[in-house]
N, C-alpha and C. Protein backbone atom coordinates (compact mmCIF):
# COMPACT_ATOMS: atom_id res chain seq x y z
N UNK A 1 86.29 220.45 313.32
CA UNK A 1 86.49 219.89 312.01
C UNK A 1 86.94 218.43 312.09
N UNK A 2 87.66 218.10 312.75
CA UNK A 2 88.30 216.70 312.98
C UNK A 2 87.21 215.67 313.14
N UNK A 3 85.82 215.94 314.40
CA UNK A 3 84.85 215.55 314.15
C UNK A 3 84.20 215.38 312.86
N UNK A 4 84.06 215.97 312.24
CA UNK A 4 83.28 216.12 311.04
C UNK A 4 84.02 215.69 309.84
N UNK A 5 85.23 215.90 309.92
CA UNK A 5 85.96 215.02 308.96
C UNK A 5 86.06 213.48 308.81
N UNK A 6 85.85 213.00 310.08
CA UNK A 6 85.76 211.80 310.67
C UNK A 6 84.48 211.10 310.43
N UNK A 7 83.35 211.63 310.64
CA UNK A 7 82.01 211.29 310.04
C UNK A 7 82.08 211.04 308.84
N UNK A 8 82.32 212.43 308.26
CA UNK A 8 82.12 212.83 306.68
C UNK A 8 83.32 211.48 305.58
N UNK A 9 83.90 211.11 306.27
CA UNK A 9 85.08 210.23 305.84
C UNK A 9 83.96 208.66 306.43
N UNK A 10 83.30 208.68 307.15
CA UNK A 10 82.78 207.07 307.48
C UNK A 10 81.58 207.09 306.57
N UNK A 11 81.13 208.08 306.41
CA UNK A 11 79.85 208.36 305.14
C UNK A 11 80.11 207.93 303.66
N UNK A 12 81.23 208.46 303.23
CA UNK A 12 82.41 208.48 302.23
C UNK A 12 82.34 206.54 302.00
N UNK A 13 82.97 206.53 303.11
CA UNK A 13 83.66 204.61 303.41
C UNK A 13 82.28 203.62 302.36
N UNK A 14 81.07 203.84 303.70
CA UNK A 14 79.69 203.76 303.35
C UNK A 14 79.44 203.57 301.46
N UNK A 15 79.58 204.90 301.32
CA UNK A 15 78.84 205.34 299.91
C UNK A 15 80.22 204.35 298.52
N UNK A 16 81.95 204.76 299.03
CA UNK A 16 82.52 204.09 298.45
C UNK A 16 82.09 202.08 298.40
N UNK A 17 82.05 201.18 299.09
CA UNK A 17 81.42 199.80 299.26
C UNK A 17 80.41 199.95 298.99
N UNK A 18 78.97 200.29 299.23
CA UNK A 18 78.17 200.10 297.94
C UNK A 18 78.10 200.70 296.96
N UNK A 19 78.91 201.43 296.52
CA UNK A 19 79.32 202.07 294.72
C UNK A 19 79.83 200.81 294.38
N UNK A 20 81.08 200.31 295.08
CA UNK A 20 82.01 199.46 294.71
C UNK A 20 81.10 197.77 294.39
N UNK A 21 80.27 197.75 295.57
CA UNK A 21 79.60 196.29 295.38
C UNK A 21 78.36 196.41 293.96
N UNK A 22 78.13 197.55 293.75
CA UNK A 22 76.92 197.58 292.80
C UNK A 22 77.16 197.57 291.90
N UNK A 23 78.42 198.19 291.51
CA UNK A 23 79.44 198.10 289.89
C UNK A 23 79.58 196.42 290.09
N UNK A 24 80.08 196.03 290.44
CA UNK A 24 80.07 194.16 290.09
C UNK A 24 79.25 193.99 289.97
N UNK A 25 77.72 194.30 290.34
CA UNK A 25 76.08 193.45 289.89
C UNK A 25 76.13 193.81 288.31
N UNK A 26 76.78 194.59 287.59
CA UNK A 26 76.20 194.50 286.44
C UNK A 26 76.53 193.26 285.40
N UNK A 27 75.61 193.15 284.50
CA UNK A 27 75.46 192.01 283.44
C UNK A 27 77.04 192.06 283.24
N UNK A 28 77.14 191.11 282.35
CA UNK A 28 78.60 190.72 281.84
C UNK A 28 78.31 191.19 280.08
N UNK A 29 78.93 192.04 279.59
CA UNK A 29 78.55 193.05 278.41
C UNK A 29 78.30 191.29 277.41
N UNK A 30 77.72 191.91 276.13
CA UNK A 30 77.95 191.26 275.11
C UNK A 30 78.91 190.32 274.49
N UNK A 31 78.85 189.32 274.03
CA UNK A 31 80.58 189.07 273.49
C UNK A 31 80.99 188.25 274.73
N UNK A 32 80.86 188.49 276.06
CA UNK A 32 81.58 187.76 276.88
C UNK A 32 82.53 189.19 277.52
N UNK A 33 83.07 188.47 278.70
CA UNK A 33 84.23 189.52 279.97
C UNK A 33 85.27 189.87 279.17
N UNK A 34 85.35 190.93 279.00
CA UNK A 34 86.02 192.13 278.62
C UNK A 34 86.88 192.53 279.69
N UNK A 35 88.18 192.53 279.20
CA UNK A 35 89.32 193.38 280.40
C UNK A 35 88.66 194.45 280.83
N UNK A 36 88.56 195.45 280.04
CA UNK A 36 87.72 196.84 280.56
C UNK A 36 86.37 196.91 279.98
N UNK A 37 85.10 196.52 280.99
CA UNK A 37 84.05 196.40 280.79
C UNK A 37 83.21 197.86 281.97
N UNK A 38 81.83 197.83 281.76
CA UNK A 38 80.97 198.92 282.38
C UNK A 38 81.24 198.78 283.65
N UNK A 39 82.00 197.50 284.73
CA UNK A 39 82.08 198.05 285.81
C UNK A 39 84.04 198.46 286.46
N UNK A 40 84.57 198.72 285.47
CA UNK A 40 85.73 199.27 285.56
C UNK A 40 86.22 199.87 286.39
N UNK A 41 85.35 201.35 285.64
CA UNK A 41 85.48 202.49 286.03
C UNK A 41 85.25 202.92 287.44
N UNK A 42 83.77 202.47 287.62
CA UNK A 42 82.66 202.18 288.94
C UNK A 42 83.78 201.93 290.08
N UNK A 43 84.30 200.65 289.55
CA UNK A 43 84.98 200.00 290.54
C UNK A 43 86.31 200.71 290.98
N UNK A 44 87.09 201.13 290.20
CA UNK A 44 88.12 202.66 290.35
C UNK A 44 87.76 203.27 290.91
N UNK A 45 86.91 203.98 290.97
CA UNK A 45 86.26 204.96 291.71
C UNK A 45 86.20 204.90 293.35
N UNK A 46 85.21 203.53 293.00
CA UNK A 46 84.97 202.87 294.53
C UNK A 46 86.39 202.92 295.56
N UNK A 47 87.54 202.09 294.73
CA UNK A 47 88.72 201.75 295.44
C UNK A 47 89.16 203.26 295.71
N UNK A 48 89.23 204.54 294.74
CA UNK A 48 89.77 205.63 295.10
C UNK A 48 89.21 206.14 296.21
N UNK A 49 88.22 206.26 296.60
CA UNK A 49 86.86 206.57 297.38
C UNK A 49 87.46 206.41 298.67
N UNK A 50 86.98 204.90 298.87
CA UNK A 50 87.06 204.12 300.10
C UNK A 50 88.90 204.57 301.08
N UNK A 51 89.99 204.66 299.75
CA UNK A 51 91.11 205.08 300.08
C UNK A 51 91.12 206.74 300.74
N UNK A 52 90.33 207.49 299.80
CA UNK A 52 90.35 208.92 300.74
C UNK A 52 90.23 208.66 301.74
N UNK A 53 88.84 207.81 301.99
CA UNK A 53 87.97 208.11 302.76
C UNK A 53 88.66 207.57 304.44
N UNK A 54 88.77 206.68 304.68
CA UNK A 54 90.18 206.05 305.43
C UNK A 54 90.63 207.21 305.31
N UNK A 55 91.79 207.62 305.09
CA UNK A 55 92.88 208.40 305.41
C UNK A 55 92.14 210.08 305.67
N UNK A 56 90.88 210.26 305.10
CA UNK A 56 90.23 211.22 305.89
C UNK A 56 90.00 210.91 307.53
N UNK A 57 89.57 209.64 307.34
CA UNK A 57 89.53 209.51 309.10
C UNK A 57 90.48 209.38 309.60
N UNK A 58 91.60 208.74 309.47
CA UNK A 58 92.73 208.33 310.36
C UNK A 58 93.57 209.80 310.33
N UNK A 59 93.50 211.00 309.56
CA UNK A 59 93.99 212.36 309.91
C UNK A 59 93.54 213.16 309.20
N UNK A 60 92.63 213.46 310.30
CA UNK A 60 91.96 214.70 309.40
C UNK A 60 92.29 216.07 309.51
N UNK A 61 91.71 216.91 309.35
CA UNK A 61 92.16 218.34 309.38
C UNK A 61 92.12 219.03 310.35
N UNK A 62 93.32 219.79 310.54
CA UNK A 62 93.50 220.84 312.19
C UNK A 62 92.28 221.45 312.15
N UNK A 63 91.23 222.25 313.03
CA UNK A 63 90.52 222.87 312.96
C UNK A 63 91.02 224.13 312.24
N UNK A 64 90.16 224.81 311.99
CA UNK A 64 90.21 226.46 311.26
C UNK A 64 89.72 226.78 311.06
N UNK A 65 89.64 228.38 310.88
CA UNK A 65 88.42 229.35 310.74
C UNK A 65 88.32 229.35 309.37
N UNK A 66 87.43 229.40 309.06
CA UNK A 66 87.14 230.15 307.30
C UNK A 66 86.07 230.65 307.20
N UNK A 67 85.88 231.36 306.32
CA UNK A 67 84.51 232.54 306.00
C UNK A 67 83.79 231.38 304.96
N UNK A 68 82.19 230.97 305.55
CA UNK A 68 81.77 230.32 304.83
C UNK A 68 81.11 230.61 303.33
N UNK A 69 81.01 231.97 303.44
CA UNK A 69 80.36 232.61 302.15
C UNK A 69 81.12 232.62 300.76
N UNK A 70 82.43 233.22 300.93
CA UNK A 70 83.29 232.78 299.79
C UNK A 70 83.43 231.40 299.40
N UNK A 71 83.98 230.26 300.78
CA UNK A 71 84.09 229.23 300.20
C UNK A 71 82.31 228.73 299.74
N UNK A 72 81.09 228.60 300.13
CA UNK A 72 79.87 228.26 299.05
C UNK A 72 80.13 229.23 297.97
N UNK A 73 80.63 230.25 297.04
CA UNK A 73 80.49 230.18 296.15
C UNK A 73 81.39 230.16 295.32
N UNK A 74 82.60 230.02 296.04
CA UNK A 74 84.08 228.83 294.92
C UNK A 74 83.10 227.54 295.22
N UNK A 75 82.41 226.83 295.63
CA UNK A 75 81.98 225.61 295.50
C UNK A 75 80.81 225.81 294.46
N UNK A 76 80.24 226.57 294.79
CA UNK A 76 79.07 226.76 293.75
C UNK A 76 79.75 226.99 292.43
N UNK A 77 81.14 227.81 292.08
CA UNK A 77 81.25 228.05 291.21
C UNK A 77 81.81 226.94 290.33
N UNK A 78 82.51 225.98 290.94
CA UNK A 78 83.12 224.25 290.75
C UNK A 78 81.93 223.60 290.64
N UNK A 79 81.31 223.56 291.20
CA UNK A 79 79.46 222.83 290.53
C UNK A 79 79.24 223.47 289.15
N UNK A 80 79.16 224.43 288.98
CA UNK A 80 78.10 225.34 288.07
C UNK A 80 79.12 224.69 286.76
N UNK A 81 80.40 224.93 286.72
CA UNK A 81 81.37 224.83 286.02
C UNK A 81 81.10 222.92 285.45
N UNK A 82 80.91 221.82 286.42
CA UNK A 82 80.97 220.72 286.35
C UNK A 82 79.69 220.18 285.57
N UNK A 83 78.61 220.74 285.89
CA UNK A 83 77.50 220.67 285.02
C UNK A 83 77.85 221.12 284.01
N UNK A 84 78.18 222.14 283.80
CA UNK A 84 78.01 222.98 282.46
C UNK A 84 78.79 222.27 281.31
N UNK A 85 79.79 221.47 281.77
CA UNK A 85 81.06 220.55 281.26
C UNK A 85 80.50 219.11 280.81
N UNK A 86 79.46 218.71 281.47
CA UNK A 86 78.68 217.45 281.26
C UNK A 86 77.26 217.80 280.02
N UNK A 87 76.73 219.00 280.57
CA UNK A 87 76.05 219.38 279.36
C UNK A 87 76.60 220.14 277.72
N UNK A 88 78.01 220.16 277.87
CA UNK A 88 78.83 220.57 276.66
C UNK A 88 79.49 219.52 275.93
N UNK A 89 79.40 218.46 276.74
CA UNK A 89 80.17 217.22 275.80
C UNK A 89 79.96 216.91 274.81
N UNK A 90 79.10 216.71 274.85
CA UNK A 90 78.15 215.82 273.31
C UNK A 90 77.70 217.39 271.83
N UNK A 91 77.56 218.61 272.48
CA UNK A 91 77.63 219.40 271.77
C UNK A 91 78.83 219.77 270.81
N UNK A 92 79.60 220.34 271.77
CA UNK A 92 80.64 220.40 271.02
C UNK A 92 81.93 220.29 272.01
N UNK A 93 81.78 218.86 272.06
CA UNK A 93 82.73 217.56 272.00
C UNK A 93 83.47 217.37 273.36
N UNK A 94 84.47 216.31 273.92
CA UNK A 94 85.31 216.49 275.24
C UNK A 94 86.21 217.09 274.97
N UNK A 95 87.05 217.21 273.74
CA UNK A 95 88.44 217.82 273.76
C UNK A 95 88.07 219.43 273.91
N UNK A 96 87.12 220.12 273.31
CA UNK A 96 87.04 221.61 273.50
C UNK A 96 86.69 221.91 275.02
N UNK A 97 85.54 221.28 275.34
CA UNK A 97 84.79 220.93 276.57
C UNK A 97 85.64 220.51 277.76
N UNK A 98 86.84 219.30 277.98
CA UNK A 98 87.70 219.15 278.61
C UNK A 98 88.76 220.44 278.86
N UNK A 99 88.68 220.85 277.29
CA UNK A 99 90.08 222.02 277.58
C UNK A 99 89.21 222.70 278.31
N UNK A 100 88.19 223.77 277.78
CA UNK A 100 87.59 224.37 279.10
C UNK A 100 87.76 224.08 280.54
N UNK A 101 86.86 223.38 280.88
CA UNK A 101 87.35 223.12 282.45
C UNK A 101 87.92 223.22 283.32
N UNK A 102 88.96 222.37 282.42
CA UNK A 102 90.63 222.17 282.92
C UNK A 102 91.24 223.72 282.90
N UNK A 103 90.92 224.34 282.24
CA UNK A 103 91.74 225.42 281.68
C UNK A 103 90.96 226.69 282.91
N UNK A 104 89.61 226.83 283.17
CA UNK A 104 88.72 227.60 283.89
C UNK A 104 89.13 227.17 285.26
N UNK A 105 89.11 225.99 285.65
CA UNK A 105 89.59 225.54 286.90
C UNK A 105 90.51 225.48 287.67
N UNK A 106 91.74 225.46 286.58
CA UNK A 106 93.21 225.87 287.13
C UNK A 106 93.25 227.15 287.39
N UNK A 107 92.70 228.22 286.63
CA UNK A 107 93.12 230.08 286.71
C UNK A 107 92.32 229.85 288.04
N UNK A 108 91.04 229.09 288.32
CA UNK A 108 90.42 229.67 289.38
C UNK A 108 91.41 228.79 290.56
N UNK A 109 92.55 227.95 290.65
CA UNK A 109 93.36 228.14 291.96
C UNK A 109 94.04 228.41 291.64
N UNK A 110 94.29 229.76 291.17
CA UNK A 110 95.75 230.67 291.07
C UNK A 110 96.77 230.48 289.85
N UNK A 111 96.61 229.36 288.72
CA UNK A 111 97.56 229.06 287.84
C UNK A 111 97.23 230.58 286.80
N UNK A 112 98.44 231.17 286.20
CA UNK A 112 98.38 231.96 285.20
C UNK A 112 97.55 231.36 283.85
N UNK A 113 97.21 232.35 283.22
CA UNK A 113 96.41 231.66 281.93
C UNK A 113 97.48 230.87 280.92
N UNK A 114 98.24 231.49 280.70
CA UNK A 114 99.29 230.69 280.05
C UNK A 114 99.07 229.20 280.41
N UNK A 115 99.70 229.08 281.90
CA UNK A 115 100.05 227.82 282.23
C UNK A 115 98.27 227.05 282.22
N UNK A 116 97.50 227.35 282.53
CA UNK A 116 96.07 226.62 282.50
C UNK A 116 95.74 226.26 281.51
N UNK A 117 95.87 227.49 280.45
CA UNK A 117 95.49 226.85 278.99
C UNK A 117 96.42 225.65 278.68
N UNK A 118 97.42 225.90 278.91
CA UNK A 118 98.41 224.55 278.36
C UNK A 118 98.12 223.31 279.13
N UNK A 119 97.87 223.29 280.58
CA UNK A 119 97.39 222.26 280.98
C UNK A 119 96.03 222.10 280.70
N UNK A 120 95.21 222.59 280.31
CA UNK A 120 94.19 222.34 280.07
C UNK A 120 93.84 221.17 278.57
N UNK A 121 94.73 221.88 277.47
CA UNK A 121 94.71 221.57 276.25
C UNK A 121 95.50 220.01 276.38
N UNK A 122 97.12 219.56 277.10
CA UNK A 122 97.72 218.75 276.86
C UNK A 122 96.84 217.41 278.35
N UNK A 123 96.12 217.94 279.16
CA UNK A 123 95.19 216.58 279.76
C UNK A 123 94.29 216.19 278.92
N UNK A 124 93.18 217.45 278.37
CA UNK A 124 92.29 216.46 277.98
C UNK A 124 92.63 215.76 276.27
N UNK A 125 93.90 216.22 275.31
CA UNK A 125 94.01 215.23 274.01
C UNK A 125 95.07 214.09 275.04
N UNK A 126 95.58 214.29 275.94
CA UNK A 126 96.18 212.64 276.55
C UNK A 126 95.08 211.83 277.53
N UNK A 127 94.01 212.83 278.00
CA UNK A 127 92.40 211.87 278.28
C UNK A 127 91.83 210.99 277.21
N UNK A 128 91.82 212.33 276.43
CA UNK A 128 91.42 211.81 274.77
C UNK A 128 91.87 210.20 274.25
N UNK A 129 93.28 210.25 274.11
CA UNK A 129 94.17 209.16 273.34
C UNK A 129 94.10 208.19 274.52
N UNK A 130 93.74 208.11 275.69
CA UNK A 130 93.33 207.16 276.54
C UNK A 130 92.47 206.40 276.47
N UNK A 131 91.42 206.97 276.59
CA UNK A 131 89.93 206.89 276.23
C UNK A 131 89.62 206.12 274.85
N UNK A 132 90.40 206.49 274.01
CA UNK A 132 90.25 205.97 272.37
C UNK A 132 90.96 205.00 272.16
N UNK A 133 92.20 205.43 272.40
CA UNK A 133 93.23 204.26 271.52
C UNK A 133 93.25 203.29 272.51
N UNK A 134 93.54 203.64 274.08
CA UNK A 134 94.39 202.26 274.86
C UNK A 134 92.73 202.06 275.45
N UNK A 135 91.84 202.24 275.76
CA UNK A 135 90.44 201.52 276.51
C UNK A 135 89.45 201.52 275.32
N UNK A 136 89.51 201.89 274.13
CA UNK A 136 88.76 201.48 273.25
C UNK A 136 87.52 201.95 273.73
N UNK A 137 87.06 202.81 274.19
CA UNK A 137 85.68 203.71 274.65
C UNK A 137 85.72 204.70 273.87
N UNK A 138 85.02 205.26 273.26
CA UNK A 138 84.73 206.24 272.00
C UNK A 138 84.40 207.74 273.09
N UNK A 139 84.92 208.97 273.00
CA UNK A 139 84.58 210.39 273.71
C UNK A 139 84.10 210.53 272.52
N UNK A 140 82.68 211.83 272.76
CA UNK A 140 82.60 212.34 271.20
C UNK A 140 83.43 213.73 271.06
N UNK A 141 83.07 213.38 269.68
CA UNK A 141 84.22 214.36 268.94
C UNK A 141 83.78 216.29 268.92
N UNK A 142 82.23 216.16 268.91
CA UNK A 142 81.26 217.19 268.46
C UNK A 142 82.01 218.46 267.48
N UNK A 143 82.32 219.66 267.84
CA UNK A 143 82.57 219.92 266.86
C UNK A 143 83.89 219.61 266.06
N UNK A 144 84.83 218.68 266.70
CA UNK A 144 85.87 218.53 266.14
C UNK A 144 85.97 217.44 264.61
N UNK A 145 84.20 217.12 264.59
CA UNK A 145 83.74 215.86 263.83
C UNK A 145 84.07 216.02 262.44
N UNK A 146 83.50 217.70 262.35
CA UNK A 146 82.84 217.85 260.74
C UNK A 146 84.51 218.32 259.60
């Protein structure tokens, strides 16, 4: 694993610097440079990235056994879940759609429903009021509209 963490972390490095250099090629929006413009986010990302990705290599993980079949389908089931979350947005909306997720994703590492639903519900309306009020980027509302 240490091997492979080590790769998988210089791949990472790789993919973080040109994410990071390609978010700066974009146009400069309308209006003129905007504090928080389309390559923001990109560029967050990039810096988070490149930071795993480093500290994946410089210590990576003890070796260990694991059964690969369960873990592909907790991964499959974190995919299936992540799509399904991207194709629910715009239907009916991020705040229902966020709570989901959040809320499906926590029970599935062990949080009680209680506690998931509540974290689920109080990230995504403080994603929400992020998103809206302090970066001025519009989430849709879908069914929370009518």
């Amino acid at each position: 694993m240490r091997i492979n963490d080590r790769v998988f972390g210089m791949l990472m490095l790789v993919l973080a610097v040109a994410y990071g250099w390609e978010a700066t090629q974009f146009p400069i929006p309308f209006g003129g440079q905007e504090s928080v413009g389309p390559e923001t986010f990109p560029i967050l990302l990039s810096v988070i990235l490149a930071i795993s990705s480093v500290y994946m290599m410089i210590k990576p993980d003890p070796d260990e056994k694991w059964s690969p079949l369960p873990m592909l389908i907790e991964l499959a089931v974190v995919a299936l879940s992540i799509v399904l979350f991207a194709w629910a947005i715009e239907p009916i909306g991020f705040i229902p759609a966020s709570t989901f997720i959040v809320c499906f994703l926590s029970w599935r590492m062990g949080a009680s429903l209680t506690r998931s639903l509540t974290t689920g519900v109080i990230a995504s309306l403080v994603i929400f009021f992020l998103f809206n009020n302090v970066l001025e980027l519009a989430l849709p509302l879908g069914l929370l509209e009518l």
